[in-house]
N, C-alpha and C. Protein backbone atom coordinates (compact mmCIF):
# COMPACT_ATOMS: atom_id res chain seq x y z
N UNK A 1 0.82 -1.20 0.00
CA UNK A 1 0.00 0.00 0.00
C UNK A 1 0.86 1.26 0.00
N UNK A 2 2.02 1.16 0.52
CA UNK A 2 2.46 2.16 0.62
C UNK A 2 3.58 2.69 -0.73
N UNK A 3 3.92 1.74 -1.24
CA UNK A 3 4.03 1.61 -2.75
C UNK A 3 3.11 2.48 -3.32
N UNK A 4 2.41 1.91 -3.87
CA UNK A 4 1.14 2.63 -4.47
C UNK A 4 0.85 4.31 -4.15
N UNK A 5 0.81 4.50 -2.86
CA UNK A 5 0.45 5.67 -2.46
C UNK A 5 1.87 6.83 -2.89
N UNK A 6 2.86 5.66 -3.21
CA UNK A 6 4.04 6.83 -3.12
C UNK A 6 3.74 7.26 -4.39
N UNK A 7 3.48 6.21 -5.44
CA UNK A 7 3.35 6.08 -7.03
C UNK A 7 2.50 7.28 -7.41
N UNK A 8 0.93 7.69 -6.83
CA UNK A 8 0.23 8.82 -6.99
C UNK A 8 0.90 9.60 -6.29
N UNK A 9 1.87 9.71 -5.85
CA UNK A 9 2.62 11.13 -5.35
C UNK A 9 3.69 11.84 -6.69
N UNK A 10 4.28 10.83 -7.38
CA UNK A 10 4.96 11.11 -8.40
C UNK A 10 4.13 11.73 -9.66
N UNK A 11 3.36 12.05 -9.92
CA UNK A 11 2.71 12.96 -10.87
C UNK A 11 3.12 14.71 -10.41
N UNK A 12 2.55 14.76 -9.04
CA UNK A 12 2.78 15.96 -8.62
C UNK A 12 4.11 16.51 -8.54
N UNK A 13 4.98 15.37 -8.62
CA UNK A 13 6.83 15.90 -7.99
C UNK A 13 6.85 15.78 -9.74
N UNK A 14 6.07 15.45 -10.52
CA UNK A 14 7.20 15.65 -11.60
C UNK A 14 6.66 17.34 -12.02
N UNK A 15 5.14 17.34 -11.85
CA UNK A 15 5.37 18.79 -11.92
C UNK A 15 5.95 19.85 -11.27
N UNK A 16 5.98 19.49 -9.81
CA UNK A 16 6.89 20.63 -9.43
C UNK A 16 8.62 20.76 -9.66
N UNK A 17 8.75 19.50 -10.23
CA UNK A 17 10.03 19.56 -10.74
C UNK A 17 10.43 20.68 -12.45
N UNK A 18 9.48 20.55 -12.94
CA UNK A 18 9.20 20.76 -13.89
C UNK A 18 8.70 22.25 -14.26
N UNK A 19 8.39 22.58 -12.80
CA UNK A 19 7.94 23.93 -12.65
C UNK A 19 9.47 24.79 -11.95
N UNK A 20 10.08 23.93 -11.33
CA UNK A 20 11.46 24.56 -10.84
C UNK A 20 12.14 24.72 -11.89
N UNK A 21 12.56 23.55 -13.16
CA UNK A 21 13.20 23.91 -13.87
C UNK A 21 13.07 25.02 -14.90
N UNK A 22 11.38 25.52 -15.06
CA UNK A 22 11.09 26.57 -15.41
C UNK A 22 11.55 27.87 -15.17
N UNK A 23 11.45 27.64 -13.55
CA UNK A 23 11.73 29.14 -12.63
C UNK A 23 12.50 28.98 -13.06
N UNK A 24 14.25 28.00 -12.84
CA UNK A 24 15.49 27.98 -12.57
C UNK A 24 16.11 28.65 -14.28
N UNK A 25 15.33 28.47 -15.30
CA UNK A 25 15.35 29.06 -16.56
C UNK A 25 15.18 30.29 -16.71
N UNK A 26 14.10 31.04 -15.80
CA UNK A 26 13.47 32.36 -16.03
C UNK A 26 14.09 33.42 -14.77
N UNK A 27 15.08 32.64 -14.55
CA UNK A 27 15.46 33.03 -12.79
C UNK A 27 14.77 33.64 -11.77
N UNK A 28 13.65 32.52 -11.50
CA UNK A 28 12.81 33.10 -11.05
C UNK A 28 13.18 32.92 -9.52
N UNK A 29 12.64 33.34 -7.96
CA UNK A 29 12.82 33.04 -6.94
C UNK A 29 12.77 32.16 -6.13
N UNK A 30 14.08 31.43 -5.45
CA UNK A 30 13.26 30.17 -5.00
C UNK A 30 12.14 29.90 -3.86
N UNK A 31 11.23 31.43 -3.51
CA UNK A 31 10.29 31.56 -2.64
C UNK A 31 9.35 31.07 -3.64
N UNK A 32 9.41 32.05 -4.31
CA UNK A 32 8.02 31.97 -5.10
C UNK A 32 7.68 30.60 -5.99
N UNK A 33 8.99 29.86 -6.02
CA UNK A 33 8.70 28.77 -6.97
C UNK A 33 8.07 27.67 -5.61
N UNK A 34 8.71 27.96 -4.28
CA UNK A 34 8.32 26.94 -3.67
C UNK A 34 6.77 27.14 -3.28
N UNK A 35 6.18 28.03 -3.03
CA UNK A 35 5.08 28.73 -3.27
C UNK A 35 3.45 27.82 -3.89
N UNK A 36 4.53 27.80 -5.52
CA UNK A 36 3.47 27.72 -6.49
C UNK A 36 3.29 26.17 -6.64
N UNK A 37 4.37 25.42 -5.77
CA UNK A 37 4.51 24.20 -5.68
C UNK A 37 2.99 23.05 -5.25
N UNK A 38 2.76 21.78 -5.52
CA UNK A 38 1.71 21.18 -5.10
C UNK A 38 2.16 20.92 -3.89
N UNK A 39 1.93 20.74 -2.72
CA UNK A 39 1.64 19.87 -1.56
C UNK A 39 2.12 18.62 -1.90
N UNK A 40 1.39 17.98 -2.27
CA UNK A 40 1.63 16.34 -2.26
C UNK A 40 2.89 15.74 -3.35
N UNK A 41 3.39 16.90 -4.00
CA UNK A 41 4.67 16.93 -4.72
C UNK A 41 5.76 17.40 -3.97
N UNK A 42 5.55 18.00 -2.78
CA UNK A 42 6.76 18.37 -2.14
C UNK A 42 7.94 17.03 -1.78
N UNK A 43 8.75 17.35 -1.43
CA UNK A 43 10.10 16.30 -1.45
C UNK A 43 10.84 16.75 -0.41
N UNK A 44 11.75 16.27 0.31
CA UNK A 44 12.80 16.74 1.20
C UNK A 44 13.90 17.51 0.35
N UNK A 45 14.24 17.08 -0.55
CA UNK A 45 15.41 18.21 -1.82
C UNK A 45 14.29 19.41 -2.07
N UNK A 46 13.52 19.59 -2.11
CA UNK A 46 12.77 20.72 -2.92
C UNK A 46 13.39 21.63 -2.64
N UNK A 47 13.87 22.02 -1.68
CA UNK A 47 14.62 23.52 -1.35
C UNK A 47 15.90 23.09 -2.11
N UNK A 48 16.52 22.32 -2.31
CA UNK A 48 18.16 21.74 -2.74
C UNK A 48 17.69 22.74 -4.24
N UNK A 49 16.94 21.75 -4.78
CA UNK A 49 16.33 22.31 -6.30
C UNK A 49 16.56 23.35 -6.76
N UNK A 50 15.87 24.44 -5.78
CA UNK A 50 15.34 26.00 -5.86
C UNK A 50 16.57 26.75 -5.64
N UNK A 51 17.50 25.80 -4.95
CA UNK A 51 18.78 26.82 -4.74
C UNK A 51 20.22 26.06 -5.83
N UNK A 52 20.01 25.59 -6.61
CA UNK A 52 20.91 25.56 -7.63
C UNK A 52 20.87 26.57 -8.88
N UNK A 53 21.80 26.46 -9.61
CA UNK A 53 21.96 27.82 -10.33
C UNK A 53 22.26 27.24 -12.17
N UNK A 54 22.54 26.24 -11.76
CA UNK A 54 22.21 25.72 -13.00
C UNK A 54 21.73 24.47 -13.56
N UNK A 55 20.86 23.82 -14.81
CA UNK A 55 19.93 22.84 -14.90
C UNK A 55 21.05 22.10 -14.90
N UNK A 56 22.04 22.13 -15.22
CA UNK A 56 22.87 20.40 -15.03
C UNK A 56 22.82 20.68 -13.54
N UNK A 57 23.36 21.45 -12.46
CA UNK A 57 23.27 20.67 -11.49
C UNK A 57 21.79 20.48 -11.21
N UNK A 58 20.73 21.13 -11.74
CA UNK A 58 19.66 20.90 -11.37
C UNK A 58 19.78 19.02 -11.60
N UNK A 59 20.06 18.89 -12.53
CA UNK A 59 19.66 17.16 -13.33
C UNK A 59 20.25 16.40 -11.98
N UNK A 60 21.52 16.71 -12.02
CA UNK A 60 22.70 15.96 -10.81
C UNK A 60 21.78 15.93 -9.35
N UNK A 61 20.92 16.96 -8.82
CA UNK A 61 20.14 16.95 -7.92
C UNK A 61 19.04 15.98 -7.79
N UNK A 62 18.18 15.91 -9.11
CA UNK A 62 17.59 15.40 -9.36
C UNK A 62 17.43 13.74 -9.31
N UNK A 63 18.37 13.50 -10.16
CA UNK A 63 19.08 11.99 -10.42
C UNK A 63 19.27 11.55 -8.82
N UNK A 64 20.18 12.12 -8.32
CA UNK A 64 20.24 11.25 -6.54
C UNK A 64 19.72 11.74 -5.71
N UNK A 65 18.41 12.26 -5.39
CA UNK A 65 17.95 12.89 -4.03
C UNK A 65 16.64 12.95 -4.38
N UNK A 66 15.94 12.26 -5.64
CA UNK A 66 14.33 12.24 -5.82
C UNK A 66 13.89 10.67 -6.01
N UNK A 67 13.13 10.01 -5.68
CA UNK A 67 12.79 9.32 -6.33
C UNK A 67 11.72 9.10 -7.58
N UNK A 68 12.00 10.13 -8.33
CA UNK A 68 12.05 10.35 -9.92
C UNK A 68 13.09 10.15 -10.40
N UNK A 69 13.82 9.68 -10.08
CA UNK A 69 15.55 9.44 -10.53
C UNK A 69 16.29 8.77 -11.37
N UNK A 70 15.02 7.49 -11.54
CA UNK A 70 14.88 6.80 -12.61
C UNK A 70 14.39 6.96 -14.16
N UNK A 71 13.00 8.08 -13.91
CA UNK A 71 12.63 8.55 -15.11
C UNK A 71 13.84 9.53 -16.14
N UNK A 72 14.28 10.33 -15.01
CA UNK A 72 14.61 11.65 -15.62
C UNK A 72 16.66 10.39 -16.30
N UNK A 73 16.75 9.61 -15.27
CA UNK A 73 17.87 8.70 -16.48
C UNK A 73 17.51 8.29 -17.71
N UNK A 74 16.48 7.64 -17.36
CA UNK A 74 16.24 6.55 -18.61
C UNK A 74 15.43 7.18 -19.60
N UNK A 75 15.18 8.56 -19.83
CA UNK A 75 14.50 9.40 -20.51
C UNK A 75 14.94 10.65 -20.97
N UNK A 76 16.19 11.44 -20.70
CA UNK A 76 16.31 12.43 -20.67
C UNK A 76 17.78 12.62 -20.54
N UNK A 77 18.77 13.33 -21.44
CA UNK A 77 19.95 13.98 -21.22
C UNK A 77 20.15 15.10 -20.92
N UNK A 78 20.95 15.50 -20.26
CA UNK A 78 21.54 16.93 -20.10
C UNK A 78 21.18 17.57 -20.42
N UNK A 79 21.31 17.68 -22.13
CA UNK A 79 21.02 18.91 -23.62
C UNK A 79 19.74 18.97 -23.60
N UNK A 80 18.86 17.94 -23.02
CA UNK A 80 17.43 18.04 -23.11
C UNK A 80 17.06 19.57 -21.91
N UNK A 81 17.94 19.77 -21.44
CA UNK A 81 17.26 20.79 -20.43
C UNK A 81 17.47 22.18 -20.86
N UNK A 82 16.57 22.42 -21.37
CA UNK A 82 16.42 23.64 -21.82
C UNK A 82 15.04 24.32 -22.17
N UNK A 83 14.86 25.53 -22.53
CA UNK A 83 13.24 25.94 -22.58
C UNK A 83 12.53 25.51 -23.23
N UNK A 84 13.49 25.28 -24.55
CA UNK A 84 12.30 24.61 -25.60
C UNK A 84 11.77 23.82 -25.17
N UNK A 85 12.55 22.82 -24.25
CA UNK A 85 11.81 21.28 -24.24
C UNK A 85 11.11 20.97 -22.86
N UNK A 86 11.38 21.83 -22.10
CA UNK A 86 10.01 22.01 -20.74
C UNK A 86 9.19 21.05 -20.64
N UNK A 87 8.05 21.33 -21.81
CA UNK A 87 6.77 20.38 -22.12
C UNK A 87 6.98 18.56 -22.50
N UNK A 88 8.15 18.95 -23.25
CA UNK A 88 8.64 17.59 -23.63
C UNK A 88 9.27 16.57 -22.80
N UNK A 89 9.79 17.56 -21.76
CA UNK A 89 10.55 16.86 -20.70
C UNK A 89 9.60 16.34 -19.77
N UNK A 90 8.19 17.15 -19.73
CA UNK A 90 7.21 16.64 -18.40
C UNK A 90 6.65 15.58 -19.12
N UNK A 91 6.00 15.47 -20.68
CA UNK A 91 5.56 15.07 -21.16
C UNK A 91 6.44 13.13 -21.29
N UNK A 92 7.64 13.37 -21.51
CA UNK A 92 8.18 12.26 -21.41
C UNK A 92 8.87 11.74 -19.95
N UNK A 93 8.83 12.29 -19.06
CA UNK A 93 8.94 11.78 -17.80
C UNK A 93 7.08 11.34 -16.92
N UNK A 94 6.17 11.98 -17.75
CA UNK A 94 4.72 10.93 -17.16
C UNK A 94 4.49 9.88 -18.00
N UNK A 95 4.74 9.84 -18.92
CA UNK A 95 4.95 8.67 -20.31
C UNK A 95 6.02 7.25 -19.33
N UNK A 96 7.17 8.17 -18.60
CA UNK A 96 7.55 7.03 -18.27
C UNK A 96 7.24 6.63 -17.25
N UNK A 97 6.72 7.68 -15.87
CA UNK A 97 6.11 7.01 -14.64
C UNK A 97 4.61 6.21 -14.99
N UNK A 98 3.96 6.96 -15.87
CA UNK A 98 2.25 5.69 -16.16
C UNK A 98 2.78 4.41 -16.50
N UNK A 99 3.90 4.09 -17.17
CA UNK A 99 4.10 3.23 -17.37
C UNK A 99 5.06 2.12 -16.53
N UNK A 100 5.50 2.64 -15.76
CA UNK A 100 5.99 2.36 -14.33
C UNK A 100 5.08 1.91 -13.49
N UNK A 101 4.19 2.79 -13.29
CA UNK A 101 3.32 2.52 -12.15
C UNK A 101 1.94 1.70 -12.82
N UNK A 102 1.77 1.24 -14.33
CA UNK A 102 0.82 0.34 -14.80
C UNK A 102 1.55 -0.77 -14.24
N UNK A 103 2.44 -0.95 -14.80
CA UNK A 103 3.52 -2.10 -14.43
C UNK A 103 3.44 -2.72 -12.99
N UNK A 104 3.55 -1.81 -12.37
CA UNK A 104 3.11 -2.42 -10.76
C UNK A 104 1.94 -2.35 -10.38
N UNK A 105 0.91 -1.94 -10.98
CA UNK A 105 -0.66 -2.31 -10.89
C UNK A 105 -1.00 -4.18 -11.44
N UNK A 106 -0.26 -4.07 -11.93
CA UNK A 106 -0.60 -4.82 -13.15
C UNK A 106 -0.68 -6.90 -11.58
C-alpha cells in the first residue's frame, strides 16, 4: 500500500520539478517557486532544487535525491534541459512514470 500511495505522489513531484526547472530558466525566486509548488509533490530536496543555479546541477540533484531518478535517467539527457523542451521533458517523464506505475498495478 504504501508503494502505491508513493506512485500517486509522483505525478505531482514531476510537476513541481518541472515547474522549478522553469523558474530555474526564467530566474525566477526560490520563494516563489516553492510557493506555487503542489503539496503532495513536495520532497525533502525541494529547497536543494530551488537553490541551484544551474539545470545540469539541477539534473545531478535530481538523479540522486528524488525518487524520480529513474525517469529523468532513462528518458532524458543533459542537452534536453532547456526551454524549448520544458513540455517535452514533463511530457516524457509521465509517459515514463504511467508506465511504471501500470507495471506495478498490473
Amino acid at each position: 500500500l504504501a508503494t502505491f500511495l508513493d506512485y500517486i505522489t509522483y505525478g505531482y513531484m514531476i510537476d513541481n520539478i518541472v515547474l522549478v526547472i522553469t523558474g530555474t530558466l526564467h530566474n525566477r525566486s526560490s520563494e516563489e517557486l516553492l510557493e506555487k509548488c503542489h503539496p503532495l509533490g513536495l520532497f525533502d530536496s525541494m529547497a536543494t532544487l530551488c537553490a541551484v543555479t544551474s539545470t545540469s546541477e539541477l539534473y545531478r540533484t535530481v538523479l540522486v535525491d528524488t525518487p524520480l531518478g529513474p525517469y529523468f535517467g532513462d528518458c532524458l539527457s543533459l542537452e534536453d534541459l532547456d526551454e524549448v523542451n520544458v513540455e517535452i521533458i514533463r511530457n516524457t517523464l509521465y509517459k515514463a512514470y504511467l508506465e511504471d506505475f501500470h507495471s506495478f498495478c498490473k
